[in-house]
Protein backbone atom coordinates (compact mmCIF):
# COMPACT_ATOMS: atom_id res chain seq x y z
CA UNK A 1 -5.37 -33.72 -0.02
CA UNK A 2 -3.95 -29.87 -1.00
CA UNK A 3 -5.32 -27.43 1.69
CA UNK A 4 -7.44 -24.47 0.52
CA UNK A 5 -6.45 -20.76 0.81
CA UNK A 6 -8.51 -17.83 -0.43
CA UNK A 7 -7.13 -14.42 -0.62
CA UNK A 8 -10.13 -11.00 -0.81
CA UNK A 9 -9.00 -8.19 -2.41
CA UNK A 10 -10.99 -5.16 -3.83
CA UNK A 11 -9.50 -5.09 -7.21
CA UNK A 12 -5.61 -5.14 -8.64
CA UNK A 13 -5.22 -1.72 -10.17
CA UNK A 14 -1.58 -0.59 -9.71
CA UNK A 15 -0.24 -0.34 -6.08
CA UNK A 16 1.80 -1.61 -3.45
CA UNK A 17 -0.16 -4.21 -1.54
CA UNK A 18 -0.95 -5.36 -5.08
CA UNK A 19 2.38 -6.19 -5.77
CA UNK A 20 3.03 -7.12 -2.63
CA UNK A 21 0.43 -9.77 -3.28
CA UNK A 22 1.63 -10.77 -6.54
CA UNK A 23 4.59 -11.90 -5.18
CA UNK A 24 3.28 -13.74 -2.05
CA UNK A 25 1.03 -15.88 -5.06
CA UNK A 26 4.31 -16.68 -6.60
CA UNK A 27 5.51 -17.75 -3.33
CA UNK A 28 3.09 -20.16 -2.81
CA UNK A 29 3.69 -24.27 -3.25
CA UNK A 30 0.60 -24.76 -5.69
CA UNK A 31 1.40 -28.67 -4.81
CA UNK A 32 0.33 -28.64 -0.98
CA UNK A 33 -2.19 -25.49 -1.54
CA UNK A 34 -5.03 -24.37 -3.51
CA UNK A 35 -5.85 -21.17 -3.94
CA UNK A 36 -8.78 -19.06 -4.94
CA UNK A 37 -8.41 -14.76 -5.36
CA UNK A 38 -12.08 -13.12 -4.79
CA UNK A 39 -11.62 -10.01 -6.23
CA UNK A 40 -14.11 -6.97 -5.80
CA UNK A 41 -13.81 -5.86 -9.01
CA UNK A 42 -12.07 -7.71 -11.69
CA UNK A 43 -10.36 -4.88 -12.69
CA UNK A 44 -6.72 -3.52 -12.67
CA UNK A 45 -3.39 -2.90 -14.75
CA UNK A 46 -1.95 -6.03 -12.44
CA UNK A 47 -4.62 -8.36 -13.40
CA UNK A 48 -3.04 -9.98 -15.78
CA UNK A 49 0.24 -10.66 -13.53
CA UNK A 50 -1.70 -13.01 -11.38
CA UNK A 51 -0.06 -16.28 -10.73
CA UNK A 52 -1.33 -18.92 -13.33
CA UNK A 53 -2.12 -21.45 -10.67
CA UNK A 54 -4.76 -19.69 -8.71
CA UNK A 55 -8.23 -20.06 -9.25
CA UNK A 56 -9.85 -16.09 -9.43
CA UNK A 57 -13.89 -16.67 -8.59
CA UNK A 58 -16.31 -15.25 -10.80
CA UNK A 59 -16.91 -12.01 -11.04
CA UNK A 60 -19.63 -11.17 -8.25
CA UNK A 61 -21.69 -7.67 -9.56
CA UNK A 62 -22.92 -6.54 -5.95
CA UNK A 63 -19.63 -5.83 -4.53
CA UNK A 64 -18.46 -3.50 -7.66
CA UNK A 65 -21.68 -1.30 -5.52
CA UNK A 66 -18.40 -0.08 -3.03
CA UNK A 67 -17.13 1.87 -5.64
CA UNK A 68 -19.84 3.11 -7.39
CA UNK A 69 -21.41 6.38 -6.20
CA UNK A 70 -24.42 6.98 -4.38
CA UNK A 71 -26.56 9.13 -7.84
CA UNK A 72 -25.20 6.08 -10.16
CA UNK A 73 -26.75 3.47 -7.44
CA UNK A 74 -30.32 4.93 -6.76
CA UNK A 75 -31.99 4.98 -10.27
CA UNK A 76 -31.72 1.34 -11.14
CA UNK A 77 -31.58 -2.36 -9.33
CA UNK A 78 -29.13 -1.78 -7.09
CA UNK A 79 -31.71 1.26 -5.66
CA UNK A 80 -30.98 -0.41 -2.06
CA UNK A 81 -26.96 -0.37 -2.19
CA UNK A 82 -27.56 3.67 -2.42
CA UNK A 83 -30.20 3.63 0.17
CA UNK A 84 -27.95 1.75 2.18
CA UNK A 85 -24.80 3.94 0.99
CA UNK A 86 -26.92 6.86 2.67
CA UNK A 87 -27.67 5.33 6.00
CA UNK A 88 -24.06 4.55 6.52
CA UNK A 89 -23.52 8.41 5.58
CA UNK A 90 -26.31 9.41 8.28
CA UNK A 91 -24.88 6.63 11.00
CA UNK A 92 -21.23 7.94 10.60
CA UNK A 93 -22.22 11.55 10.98
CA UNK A 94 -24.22 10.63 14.05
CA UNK A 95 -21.67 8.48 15.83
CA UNK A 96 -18.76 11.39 15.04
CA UNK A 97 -21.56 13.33 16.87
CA UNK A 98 -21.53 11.08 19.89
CA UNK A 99 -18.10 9.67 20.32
CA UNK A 100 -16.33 13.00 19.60
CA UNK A 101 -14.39 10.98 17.33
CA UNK A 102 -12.86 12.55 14.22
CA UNK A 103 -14.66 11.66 11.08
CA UNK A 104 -11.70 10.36 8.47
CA UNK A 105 -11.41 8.17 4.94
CA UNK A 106 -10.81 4.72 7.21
CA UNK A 107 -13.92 5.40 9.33
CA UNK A 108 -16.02 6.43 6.41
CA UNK A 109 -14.68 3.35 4.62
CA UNK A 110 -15.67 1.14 7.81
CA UNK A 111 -19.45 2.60 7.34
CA UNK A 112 -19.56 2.08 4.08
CA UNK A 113 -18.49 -1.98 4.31
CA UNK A 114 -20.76 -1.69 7.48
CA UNK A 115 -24.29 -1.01 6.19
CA UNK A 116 -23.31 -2.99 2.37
CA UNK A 117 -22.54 -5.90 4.85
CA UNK A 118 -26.70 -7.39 4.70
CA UNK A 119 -27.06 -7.10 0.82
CA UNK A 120 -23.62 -8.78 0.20
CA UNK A 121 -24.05 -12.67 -0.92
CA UNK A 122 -21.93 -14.99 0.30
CA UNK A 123 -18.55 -16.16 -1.01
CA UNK A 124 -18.90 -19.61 -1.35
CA UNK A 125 -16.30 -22.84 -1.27
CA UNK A 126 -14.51 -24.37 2.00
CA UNK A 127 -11.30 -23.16 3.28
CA UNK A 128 -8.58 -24.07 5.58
CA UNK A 129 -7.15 -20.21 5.62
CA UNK A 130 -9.18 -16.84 4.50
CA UNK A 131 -6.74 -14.10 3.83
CA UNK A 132 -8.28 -10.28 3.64
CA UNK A 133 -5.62 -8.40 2.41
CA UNK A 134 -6.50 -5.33 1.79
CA UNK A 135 -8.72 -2.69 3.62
CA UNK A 136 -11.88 -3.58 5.94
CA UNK A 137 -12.04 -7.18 7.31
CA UNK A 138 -15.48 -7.76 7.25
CA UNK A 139 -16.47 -9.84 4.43
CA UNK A 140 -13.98 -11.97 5.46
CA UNK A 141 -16.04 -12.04 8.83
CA UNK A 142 -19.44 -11.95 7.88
CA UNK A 143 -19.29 -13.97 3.99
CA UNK A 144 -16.88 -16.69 4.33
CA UNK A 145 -16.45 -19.72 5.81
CA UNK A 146 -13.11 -20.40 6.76
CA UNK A 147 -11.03 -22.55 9.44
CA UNK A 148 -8.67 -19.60 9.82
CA UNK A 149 -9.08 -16.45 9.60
CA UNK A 150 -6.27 -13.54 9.11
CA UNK A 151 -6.60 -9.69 8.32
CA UNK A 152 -3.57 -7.97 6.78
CA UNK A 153 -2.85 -4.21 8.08
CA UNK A 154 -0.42 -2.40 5.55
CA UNK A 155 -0.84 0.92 7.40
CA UNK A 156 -0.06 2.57 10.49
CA UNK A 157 -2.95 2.39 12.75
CA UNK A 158 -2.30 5.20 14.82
CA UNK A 159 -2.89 8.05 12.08
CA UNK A 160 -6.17 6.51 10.18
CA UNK A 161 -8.04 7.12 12.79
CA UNK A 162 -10.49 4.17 12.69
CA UNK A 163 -13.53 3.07 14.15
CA UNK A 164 -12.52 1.46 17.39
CA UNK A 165 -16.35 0.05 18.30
CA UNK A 166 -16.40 -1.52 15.04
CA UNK A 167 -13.11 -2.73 14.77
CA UNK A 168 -13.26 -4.64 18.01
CA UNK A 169 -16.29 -6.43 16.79
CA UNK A 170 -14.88 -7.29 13.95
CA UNK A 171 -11.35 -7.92 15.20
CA UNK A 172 -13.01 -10.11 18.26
CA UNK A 173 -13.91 -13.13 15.11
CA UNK A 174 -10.47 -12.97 13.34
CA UNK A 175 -7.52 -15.21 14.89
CA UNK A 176 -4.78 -13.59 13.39
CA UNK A 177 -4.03 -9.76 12.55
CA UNK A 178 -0.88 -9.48 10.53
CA UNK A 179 1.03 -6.04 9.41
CA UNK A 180 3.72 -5.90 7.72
CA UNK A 181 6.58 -4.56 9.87
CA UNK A 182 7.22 -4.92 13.86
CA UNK A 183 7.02 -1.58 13.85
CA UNK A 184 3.33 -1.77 12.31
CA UNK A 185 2.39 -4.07 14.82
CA UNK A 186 3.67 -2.27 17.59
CA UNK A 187 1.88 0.88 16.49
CA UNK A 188 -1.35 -1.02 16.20
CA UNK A 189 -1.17 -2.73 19.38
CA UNK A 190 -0.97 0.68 20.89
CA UNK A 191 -4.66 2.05 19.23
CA UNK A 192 -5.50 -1.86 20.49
CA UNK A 193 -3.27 -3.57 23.48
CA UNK A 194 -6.05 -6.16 24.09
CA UNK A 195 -5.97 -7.70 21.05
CA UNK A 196 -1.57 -8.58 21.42
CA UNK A 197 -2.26 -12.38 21.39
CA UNK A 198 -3.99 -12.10 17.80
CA UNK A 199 -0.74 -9.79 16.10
CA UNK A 200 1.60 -11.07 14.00
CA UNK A 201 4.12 -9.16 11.85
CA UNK A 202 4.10 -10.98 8.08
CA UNK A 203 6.43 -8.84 5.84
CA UNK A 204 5.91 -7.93 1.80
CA UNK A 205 7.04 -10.73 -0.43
CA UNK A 206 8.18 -9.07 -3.21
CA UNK A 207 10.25 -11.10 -6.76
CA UNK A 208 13.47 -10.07 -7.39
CA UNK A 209 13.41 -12.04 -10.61
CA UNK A 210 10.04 -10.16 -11.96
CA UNK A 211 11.42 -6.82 -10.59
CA UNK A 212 14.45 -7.13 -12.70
CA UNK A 213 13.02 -8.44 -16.00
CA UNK A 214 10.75 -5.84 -16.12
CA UNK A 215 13.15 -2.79 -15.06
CA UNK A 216 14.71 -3.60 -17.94
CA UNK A 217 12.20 -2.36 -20.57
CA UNK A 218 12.96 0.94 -22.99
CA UNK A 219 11.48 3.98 -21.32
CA UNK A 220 11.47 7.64 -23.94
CA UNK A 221 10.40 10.18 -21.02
CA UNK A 222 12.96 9.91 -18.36
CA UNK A 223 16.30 11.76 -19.77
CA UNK A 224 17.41 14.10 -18.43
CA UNK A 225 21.67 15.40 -18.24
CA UNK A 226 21.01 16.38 -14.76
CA UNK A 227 20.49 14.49 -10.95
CA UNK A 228 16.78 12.60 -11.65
CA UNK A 229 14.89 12.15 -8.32
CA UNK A 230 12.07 9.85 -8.26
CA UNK A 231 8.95 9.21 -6.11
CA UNK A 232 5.77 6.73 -6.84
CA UNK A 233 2.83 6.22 -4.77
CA UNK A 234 -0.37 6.90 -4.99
CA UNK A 235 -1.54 10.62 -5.00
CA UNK A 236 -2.53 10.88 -1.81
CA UNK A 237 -1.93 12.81 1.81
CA UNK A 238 -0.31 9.77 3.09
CA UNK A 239 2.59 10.23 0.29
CA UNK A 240 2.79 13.81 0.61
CA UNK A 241 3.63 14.64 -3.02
CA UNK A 242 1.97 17.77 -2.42
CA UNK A 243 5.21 19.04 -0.72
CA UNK A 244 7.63 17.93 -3.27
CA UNK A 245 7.68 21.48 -5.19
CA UNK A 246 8.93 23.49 -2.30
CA UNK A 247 10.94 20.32 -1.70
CA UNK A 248 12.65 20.38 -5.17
CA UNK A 249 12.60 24.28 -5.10
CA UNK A 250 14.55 24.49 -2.17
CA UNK A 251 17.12 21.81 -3.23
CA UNK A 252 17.96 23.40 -6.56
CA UNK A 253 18.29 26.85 -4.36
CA UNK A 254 21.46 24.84 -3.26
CA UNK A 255 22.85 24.89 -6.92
CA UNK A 256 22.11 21.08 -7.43
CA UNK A 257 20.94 20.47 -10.96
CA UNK A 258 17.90 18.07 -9.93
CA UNK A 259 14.60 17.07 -11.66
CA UNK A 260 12.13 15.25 -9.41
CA UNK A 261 9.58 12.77 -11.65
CA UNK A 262 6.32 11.27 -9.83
CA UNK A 263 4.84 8.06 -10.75
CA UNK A 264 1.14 7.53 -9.75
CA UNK A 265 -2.30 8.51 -9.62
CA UNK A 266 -4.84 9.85 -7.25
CA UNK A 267 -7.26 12.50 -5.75
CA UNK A 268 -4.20 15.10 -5.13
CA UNK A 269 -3.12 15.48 -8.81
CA UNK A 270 -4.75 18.30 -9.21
CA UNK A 271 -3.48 19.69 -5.93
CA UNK A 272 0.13 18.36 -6.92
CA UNK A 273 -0.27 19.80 -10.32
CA UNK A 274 -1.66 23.54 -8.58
CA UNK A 275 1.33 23.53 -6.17
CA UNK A 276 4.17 22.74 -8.89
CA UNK A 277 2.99 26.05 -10.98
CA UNK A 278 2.42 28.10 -7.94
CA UNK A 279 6.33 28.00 -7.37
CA UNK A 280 6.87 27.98 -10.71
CA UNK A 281 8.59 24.48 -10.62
CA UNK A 282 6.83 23.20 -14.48
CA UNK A 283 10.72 22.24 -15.74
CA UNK A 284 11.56 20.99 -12.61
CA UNK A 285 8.95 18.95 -10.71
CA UNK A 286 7.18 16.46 -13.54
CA UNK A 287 4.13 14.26 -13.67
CA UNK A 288 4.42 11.05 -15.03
CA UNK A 289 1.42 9.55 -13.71
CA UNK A 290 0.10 6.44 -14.12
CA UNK A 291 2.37 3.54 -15.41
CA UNK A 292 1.75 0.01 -15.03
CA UNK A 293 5.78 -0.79 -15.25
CA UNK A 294 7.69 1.92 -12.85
CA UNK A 295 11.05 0.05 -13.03
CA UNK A 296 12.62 0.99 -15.65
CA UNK A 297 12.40 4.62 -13.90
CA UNK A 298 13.15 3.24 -10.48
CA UNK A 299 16.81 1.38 -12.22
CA UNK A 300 17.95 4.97 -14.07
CA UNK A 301 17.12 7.53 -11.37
CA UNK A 302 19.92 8.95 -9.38
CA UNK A 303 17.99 8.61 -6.05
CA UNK A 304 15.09 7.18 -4.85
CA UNK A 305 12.72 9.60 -2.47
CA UNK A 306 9.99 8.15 -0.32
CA UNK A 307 8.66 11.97 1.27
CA UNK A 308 5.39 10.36 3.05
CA UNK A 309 3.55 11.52 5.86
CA UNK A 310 2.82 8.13 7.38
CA UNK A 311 3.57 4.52 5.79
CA UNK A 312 2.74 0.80 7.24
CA UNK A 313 6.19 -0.69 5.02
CA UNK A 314 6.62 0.95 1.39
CA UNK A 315 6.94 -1.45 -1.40
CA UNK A 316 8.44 0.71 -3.23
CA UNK A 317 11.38 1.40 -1.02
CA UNK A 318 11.90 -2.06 -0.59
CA UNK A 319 11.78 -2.22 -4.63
CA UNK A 320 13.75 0.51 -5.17
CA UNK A 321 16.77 -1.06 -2.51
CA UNK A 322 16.38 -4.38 -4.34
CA UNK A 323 17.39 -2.69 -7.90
CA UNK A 324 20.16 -1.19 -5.75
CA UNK A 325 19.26 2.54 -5.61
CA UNK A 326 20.16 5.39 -2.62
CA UNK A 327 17.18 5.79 -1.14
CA UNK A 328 15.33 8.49 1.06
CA UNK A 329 13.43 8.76 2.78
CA UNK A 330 11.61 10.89 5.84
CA UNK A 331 10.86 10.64 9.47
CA UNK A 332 7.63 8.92 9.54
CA UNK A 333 6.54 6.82 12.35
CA UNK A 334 7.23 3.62 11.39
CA UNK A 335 10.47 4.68 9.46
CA UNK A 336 13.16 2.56 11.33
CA UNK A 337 11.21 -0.29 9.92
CA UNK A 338 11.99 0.84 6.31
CA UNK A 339 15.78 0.76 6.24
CA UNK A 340 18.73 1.37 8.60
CA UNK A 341 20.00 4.77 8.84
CA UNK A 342 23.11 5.34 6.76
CA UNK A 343 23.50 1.79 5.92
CA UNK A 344 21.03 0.74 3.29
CA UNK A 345 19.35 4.44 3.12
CA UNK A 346 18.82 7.50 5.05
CA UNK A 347 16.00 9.20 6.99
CA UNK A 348 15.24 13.05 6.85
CA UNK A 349 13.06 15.19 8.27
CA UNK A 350 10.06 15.81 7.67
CA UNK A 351 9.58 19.39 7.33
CA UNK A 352 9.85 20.69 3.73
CA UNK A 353 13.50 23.00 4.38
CA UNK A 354 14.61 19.57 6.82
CA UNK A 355 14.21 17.32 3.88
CA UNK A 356 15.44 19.30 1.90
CA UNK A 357 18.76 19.48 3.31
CA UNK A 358 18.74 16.05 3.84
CA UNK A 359 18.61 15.15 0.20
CA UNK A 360 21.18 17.98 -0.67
CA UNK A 361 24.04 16.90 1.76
CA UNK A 362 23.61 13.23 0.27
CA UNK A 363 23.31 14.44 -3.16
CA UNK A 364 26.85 16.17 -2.44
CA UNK A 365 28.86 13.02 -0.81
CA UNK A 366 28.92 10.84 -4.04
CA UNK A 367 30.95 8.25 -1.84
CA UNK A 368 27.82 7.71 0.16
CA UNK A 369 25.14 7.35 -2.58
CA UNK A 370 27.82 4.60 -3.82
CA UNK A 371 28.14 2.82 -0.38
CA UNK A 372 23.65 2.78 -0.34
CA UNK A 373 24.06 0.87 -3.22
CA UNK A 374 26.26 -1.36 -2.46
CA UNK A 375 24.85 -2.29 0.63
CA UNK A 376 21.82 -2.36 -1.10
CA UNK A 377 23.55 -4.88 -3.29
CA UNK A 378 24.34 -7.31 0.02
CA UNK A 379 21.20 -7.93 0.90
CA UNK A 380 17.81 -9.94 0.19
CA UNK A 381 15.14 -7.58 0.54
CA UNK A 382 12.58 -10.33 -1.02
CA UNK A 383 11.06 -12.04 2.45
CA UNK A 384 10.46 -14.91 0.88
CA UNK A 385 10.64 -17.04 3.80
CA UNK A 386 7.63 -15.16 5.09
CA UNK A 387 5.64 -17.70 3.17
CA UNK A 388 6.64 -20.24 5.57
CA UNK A 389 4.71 -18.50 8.87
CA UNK A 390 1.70 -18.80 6.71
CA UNK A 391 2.83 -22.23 6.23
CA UNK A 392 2.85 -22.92 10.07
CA UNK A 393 -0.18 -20.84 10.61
CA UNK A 394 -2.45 -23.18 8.30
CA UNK A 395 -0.42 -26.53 9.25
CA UNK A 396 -0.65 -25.52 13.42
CA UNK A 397 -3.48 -23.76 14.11
């Protein structure tokens, strides 16, 4: 009898823990496993990429509530998901109050899930393994009923700034807690040591196969006769897009003939957007923005720049090395995890005139950018024998 896994997810708009978990679904054996998706919302660009063997659960209305706002929630049936949306509000404010804790997007997104938690119906079915893989753990807590129970971190832990009260009780009824580098782990064991016999470290599965069918698709907006640089992420502080202008400025103050292209979306277009005509950087720094398919861009750019302030593991480095591109990219914590140092990429600093530089003095030693990609070329950046712990995890535990 096939074993049952279900993975939660909020929705599958485009991202890198979505296609992180498109490939783990195409990893799966579908003849030893069932599997069910529960998605928040059944909405997203990568929707329709979702393995034809697993089984996505109807559509469940009261958890779209978690991305609806407060005014839209109050005047009709789902009056108590605003009133509830509120409280949380009021409850955060008071325990930053308290605890002298800092009051951040993680912890507001823990109160949120916190005080939906009693109005939330139950997911139902069976399983043998209940996957949350994405964002706060407790539905998979408090609505499922599952053998075994694992929570996937794709961040680092020590910069989110999370609730620590509520994590531990949550935390305290998963068995395992998975991120998706050692380094990830390590940095999350050191916000919580006491919880070292539930870590694991379960790395992206990403297709090589899908990657290169689809960076093979016409693109009309990327040519340009000079050095293309090329970012994507989500518009956000973590990515730290908002620092490419000065970035770019001060590289073509070196004489280098570069355009830098961005590929995402976000609440910090606007701020991207503000900074780019501040320095006067409209021919030079240019949003692409949303686009379901980024590989075609990722295959013809000249280098590949990952400028974040903090990452768990970036997909799209990992993407970027497996279509055998020079990479960049800076000094964040869990870096050393991403690629190693003048082998298969190179770290910078992080300061705006530091990174800079960085990207200049590769720019300049064409024999390098060659040897990135062909070590690049060496290796199998897919982890798809990461399937296999989850394997042992459901066949041992």
């Amino acid at each position: 009898m096939k074993k049952k896994i279900l993975f939660i997810m909020p929705s599958m708009f485009i991202g890198g823990a979505e296609r992180s978990l498109l490939g783990l679904l195409d990893s799966i054996d579908y003849s030893l496993y069932d599997v069910d998706l529960f998605l928040y919302r059944h909405e997203g660009e990568f929707l329709k990429y979702i393995n034809y063997n697993v089984n996505i659960i109807p559509n469940i209305k009261k958890y779209n509530t978690f991305d609806v706002s407060i005014k839209k929630l109050l005047p009709g049936r789902l009056f108590l998901f605003g009133v509830s949306r509120i409280f949380g509000k009021i409850a955060l404010k008071f325990h930053c109050m308290f605890s002298k804790e800092h009051e951040g997007v993680w912890m507001n997104m823990q109160y949120l899930s916190k005080y939906l938690q009693w109005l939330l119906p139950e997911i139902s079915g069976n399983y043998d393994c209940a996957v949350s893989f994405l964002g706060i753990p407790d539905v998979l807590v408090n609505k499922v009923d599952s053998r075994i129970k694992i929570s996937w971190n794709h961040t680092d832990y020590t910069v989110i700034n999370p609730c620590r009260k509520y994590d531990l009780k949550i935390y305290s009824k998963i068995d395992y807690i998975s991120s998706v580098s050692d380094v990830c782990t390590k940095q999350f064991l050191q916000v919580y040591p006491d919880l070292k016999n539930k870590a694991i470290t379960l790395e992206n599965i990403l297709s090589k196969k899908f990657l290169t069918e689809q960076a093979d698709e016409d693109v009309n907006d990327f040519e340009y006769s000079g050095i293309k640089l090329l970012s994507v992420g989500r518009f956000s502080d973590a990515k730290n897009f908002d620092n490419v202008p000065e970035i770019c400025k001060f590289i073509r103050e070196k004489g280098l003939d570069v355009k830098w292209y961005l590929i995402g979306y976000g609440t910090d277009e606007e701020l991207i957007k503000s900074k780019i005509k501040e320095l006067g950087m409209e021919d030079y720094v240019i949003v692409l923005g949303k686009k379901i398919n980024p590989y075609p861009y990722i295959k013809n750019c000249d280098l590949y720049v990952q400028p974040s302030r903090y990452e768990g593991k970036a997909v799209t480095v990992r993407e970027a090395q497996m279509l055998c591109k020079p990479v960049v990219i800076t000094k964040f914590a869990t870096s050393s995890s991403q690629l190693k140092d003048g082998y298969d990429g190179i770290i910078v600093p992080m300061d705006n005139q530091g990174c800079a530089d960085g990207i200049a003095k590769l720019l300049n030693n064409k024999v390098l950018m060659q040897q990135l990609s062909e070590n690049c070329a060496e290796n199998d950046y897919s982890n798809s024998q990461e399937i296999n712990k989850i394997y042992e995890i459901i066949e041992n535990s």
